[in-house]
Protein backbone atom coordinates (compact mmCIF):
# COMPACT_ATOMS: atom_id res chain seq x y z
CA UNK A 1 1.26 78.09 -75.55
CA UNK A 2 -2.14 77.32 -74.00
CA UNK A 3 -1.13 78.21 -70.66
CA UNK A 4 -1.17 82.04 -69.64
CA UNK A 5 1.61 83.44 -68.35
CA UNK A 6 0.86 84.59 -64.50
CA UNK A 7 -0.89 81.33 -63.79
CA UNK A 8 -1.03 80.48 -60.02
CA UNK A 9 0.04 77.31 -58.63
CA UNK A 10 -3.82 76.19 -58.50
CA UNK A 11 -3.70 75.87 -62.48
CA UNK A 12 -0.81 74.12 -62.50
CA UNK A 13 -1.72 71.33 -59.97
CA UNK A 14 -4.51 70.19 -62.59
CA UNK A 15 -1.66 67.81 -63.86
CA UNK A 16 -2.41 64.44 -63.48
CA UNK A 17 -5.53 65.29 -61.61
CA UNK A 18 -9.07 63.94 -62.19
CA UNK A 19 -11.23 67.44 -62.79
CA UNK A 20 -14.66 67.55 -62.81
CA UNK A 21 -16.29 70.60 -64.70
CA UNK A 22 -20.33 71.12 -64.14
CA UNK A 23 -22.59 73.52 -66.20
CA UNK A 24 -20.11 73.90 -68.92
CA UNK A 25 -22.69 75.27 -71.12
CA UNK A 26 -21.02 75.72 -74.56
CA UNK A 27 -18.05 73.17 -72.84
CA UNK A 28 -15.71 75.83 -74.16
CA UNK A 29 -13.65 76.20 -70.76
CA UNK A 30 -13.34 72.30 -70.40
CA UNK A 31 -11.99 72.35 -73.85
CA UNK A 32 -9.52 74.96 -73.15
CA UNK A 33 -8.88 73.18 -69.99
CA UNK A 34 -7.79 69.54 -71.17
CA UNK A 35 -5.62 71.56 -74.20
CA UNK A 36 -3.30 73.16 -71.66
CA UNK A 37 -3.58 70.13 -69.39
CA UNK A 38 -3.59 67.22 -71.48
CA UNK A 39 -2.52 64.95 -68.74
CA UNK A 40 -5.56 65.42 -66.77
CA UNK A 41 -8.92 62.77 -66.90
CA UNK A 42 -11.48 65.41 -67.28
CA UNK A 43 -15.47 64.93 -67.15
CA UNK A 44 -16.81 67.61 -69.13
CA UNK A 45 -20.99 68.26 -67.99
CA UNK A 46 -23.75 70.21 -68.93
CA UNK A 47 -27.08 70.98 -67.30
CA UNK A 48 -28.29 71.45 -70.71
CA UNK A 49 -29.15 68.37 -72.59
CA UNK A 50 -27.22 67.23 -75.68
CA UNK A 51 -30.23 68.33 -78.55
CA UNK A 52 -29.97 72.06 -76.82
CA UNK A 53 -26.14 72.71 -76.68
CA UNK A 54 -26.07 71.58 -80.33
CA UNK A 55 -29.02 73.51 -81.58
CA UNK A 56 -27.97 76.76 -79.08
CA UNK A 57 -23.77 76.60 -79.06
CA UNK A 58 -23.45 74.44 -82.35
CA UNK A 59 -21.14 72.28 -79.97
CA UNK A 60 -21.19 69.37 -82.12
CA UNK A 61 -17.23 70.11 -83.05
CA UNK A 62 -16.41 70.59 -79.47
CA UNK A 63 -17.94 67.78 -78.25
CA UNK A 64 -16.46 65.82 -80.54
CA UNK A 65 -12.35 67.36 -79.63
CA UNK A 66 -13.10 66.49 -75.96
CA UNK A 67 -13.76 63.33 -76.72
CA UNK A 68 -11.04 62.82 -79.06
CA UNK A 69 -9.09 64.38 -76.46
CA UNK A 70 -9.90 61.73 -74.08
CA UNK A 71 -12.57 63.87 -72.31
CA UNK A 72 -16.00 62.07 -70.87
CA UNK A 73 -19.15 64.54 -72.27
CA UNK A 74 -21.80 63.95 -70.21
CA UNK A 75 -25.14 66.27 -70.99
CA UNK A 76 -28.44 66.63 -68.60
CA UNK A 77 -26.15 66.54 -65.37
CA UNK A 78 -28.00 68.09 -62.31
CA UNK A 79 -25.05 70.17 -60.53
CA UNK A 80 -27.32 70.05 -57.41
CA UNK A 81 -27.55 66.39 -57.78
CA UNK A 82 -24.22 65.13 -58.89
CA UNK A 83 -24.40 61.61 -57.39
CA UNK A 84 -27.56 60.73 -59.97
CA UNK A 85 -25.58 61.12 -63.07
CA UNK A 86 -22.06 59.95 -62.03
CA UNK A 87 -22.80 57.52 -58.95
CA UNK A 88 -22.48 57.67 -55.04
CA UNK A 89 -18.75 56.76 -55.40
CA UNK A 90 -17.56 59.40 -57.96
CA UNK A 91 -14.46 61.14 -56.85
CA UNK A 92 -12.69 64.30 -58.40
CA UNK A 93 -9.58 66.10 -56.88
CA UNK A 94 -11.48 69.09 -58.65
CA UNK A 95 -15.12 70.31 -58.97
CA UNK A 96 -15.34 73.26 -61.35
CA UNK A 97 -18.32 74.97 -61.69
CA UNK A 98 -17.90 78.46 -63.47
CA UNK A 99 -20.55 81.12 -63.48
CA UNK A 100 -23.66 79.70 -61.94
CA UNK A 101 -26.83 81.27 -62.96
CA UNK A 102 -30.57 80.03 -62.46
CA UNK A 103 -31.14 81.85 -65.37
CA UNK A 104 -33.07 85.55 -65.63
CA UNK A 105 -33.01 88.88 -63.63
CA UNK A 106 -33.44 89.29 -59.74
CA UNK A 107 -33.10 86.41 -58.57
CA UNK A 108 -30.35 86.78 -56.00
CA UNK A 109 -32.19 84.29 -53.78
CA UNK A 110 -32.52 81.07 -55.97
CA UNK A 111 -28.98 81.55 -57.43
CA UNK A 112 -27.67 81.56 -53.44
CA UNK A 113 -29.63 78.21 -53.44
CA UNK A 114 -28.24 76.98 -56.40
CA UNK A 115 -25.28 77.39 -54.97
CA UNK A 116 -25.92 76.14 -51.84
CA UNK A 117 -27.13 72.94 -52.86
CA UNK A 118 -24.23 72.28 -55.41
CA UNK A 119 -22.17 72.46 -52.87
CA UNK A 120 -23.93 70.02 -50.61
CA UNK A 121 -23.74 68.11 -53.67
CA UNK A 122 -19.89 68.30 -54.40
CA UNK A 123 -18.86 68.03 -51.00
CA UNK A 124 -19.25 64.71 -51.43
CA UNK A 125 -17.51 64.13 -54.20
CA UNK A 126 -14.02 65.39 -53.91
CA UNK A 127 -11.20 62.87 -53.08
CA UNK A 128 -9.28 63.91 -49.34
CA UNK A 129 -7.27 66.47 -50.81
CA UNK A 130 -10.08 68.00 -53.26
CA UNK A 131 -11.26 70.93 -53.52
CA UNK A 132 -14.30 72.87 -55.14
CA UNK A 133 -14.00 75.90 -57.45
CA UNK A 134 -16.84 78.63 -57.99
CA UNK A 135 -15.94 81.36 -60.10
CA UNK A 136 -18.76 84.22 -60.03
CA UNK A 137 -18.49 87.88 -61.91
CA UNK A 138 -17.45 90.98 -59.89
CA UNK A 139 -19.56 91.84 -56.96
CA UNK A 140 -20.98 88.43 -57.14
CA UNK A 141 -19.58 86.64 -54.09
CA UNK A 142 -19.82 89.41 -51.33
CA UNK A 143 -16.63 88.98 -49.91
CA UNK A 144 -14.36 92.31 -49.46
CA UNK A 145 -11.78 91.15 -52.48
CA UNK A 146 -14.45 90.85 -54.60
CA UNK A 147 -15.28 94.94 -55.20
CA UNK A 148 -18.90 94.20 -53.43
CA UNK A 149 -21.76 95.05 -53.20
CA UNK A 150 -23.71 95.37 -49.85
CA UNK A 151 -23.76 91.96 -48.22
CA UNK A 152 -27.53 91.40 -49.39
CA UNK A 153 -27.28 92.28 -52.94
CA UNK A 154 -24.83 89.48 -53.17
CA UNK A 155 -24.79 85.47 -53.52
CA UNK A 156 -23.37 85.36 -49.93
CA UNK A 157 -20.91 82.44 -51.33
CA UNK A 158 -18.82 82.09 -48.24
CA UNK A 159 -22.11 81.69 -46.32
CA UNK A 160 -23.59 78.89 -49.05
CA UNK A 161 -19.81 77.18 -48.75
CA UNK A 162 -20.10 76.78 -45.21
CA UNK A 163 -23.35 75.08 -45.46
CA UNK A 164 -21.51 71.89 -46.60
CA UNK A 165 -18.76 72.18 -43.93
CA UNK A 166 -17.16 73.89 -46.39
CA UNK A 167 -14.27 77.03 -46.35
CA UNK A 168 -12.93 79.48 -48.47
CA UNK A 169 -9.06 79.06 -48.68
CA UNK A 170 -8.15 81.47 -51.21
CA UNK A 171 -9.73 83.85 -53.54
CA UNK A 172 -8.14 84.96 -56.90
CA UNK A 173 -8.82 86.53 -60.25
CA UNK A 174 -10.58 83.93 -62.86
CA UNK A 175 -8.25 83.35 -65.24
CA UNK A 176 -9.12 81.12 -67.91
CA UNK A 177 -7.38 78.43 -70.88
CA UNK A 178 -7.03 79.94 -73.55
CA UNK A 179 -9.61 79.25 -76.06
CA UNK A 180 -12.74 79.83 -73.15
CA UNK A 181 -15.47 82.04 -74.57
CA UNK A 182 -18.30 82.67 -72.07
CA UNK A 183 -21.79 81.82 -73.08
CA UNK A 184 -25.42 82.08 -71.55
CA UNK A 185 -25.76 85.75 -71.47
CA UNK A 186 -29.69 86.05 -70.22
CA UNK A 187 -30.12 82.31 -71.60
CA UNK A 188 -28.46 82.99 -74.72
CA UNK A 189 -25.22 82.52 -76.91
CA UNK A 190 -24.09 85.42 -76.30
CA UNK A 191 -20.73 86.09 -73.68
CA UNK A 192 -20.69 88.39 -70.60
CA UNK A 193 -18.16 90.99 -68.90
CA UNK A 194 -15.62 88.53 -67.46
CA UNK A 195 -13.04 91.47 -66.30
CA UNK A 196 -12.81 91.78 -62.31
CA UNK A 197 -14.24 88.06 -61.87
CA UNK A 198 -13.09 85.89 -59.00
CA UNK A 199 -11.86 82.61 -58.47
CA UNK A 200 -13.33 80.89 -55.18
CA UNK A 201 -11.17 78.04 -53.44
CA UNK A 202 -13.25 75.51 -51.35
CA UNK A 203 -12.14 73.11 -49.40
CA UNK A 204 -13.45 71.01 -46.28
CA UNK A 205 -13.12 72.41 -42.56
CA UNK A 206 -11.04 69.86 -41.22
CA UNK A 207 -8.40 70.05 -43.83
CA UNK A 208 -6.86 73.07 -41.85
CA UNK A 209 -6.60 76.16 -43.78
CA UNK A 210 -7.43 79.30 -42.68
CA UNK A 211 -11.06 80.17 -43.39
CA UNK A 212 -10.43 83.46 -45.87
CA UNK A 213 -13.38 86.27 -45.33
CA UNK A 214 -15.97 84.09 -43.58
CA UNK A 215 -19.00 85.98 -42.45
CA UNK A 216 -19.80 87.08 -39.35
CA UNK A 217 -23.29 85.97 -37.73
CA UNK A 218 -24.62 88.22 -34.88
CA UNK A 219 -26.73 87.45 -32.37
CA UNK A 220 -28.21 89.76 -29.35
CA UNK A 221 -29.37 87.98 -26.03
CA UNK A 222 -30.67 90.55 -23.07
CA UNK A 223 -31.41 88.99 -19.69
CA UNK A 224 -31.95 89.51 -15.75
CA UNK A 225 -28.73 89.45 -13.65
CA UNK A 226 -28.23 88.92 -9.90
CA UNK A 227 -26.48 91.49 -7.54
CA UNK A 228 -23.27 90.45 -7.86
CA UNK A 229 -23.02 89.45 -11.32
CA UNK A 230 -19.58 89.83 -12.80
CA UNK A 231 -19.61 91.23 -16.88
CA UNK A 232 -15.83 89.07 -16.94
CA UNK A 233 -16.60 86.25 -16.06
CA UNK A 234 -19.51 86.05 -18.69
CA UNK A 235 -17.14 87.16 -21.78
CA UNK A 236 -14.47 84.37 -20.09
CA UNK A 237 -17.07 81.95 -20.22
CA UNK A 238 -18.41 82.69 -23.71
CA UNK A 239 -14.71 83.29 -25.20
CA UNK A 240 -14.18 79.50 -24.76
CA UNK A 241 -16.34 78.83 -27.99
CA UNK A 242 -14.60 78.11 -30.60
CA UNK A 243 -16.93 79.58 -32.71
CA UNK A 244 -17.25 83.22 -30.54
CA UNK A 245 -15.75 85.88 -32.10
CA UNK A 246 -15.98 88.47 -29.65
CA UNK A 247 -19.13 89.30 -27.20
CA UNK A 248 -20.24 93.28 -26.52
CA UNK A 249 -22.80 95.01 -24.35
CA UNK A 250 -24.64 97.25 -26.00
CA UNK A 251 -27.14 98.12 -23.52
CA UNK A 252 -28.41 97.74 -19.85
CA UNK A 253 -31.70 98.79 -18.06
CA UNK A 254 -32.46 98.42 -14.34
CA UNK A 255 -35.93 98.39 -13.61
CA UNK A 256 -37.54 100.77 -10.30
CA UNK A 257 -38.67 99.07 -7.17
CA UNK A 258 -42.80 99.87 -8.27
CA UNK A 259 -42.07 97.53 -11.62
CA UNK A 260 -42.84 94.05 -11.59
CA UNK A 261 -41.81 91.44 -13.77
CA UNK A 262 -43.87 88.12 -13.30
CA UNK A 263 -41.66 85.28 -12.10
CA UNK A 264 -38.37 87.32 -11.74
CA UNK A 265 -37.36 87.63 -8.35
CA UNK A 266 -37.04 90.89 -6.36
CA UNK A 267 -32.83 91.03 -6.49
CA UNK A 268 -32.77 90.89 -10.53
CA UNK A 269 -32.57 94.37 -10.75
CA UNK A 270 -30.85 95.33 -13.63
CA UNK A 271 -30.92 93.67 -17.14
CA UNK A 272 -28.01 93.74 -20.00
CA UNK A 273 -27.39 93.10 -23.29
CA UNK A 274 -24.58 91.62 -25.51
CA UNK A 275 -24.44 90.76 -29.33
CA UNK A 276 -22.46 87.75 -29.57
CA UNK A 277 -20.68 87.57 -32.87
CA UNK A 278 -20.18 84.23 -34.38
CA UNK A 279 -16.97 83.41 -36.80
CA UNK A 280 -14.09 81.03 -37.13
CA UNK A 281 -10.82 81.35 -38.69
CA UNK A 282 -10.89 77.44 -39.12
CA UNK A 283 -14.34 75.92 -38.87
CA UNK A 284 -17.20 76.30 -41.29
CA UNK A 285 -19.75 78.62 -39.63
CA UNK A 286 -23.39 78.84 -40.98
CA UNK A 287 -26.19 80.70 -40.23
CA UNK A 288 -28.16 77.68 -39.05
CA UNK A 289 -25.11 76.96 -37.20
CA UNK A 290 -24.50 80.41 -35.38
CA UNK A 291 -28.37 80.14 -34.27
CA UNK A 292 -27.96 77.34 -32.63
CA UNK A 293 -25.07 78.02 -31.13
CA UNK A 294 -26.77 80.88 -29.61
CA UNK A 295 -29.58 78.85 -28.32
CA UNK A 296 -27.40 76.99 -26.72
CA UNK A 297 -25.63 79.58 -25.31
CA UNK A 298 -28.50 80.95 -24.17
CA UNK A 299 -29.84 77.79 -22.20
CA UNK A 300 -26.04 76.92 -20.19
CA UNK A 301 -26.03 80.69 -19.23
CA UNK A 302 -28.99 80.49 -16.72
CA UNK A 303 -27.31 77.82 -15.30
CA UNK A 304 -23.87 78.83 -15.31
CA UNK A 305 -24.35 82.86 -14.68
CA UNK A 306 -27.65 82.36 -12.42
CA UNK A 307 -29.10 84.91 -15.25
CA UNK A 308 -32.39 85.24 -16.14
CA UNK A 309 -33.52 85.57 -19.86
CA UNK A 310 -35.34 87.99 -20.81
């Protein structure tokens, strides 16, 4: 049939579903989709608009079997910007949005914010039991299933995710309807190495699943201690973030009696360092989010510790 054998239990709760699919360029996988899953209501989008996918893909017959399929084809839709072709109120138990791509070489940066913002975007979109899939080619995502690269030659996906509140609940291979033929290849009709590409799972923070490979955010604070400052007590403290993953000195310094440090009282005498590593098994954990968490930190532990910041 349609279906492949080895299909997960992801595939297979399409049934009945309402499924979103976003920059479908040659809207090959949506209609390989709806033929295995005929009992889904599927909106089939493109970026592209209607002229290009007919003059570039010569969709014009596939068009034409979604439809007749019962498929909505909507062309020029923003992926970033769902709510402006489909309304405030859309809802889809699934957001599909396979192999994102700004388009060209070396642009690692733009296609994290392409990312970034879809998601942002489809967050807000999926009904309480949705969830958002990204597939990306191997090395793409950064996250250790994925064969990767170093973590800043990648699109950092977990990291774009959790910008929208937004974790990773399972990762698996991307495997497709039958009848999907990748197209776009550097802009053009042509398809691209599909073998070792991943599957990425999304789903909101408060939904409680475990957060799979989130990244960890370190931060380093150094600062002034009194005489009978106690290294336990500050790691008991900090443990009781949610957020903290663990907290290690990596340094310390005590200054002689000639040195002077303006404003620091004569008892600070010695100085210490800790990187404070931010990640949750259950919350969605940015970088914007570990900074400020630090900053925070930062201001209750002069008060609480009777440190001094240095």
């Amino acid at each position: 049939g349609l279906r492949e054998e080895g299909w997960d239990e992801d595939y297979e709760s399409l049934d009945g579903s309402c499924v979103l699919v976003v920059g479908d360029g040659n809207l090959s996988f949506s209609l390989a989709l709806i033929r295995a899953f005929p009992k889904i209501t599927l909106i089939a989008t493109t970026f592209d608009p209607l002229a290009f996918i007919l003059d570039r893909y010569a969709a014009g017959d596939t068009v034409a079997a979604l439809e007749a399929l019962g498929a909505r084809v909507k062309t020029g839709v923003d992926a970033t910007r769902i709510h402006e072709s489909l309304g405030e109120d859309f809802k889809a138990d699934r957001v599909i949005f396979n192999f994102p791509h700004v388009g060209g070489k070396s642009k690692i940066q733009k296609n994290r914010e392409l990312i970034t913002t879809f998601f942002q975007s489809a967050v807000r979109h999926i009904t309480p039991a949705g969830e958002i899939w990204v597939s990306l080619v191997k090395g793409q995502g950064g996250t250790p299933d994925d064969d990767p690269r170093v973590w800043g030659d990648t699109w950092q996906v977990t990291a774009c995710a959790a910008t929208a509140g937004l974790v990773m609940r399972k990762i698996c291979e991307f495997s497709p309807p039958r009848g999907y033929k990748a197209g776009g290849y550097k802009s053009l009709n042509k398809g691209f190495l599909l073998e070792g590409s991943r599957r990425h799972i999304f789903v909101p923070d408060d939904r409680g699943f475990e957060a799979q490979h989130a990244h960890p955010w370190e931060h380093d604070m150094s600062f002034w201690v009194p005489p009978a400052f106690d290294s336990g007590a500050l790691r008991e403290f900090v443990m009781q973030m949610a957020e903290v993953e663990s907290i290690e000195q990596f340094d310390s310094f005590r200054r002689q009696d000639a040195m002077e440090v303006p404003g620091l009282a004569d008892e600070y005498r010695e100085s210490l360092s800790f990187r404070v590593t931010y990640r949750s098994s259950s919350e969605a954990v940015s970088q914007d989010t570990a900074r400020d968490l630090q900053l925070d930190l930062r201001d209750r532990l002069g008060a609480a510790m009777k440190v001094v910041m240095r």
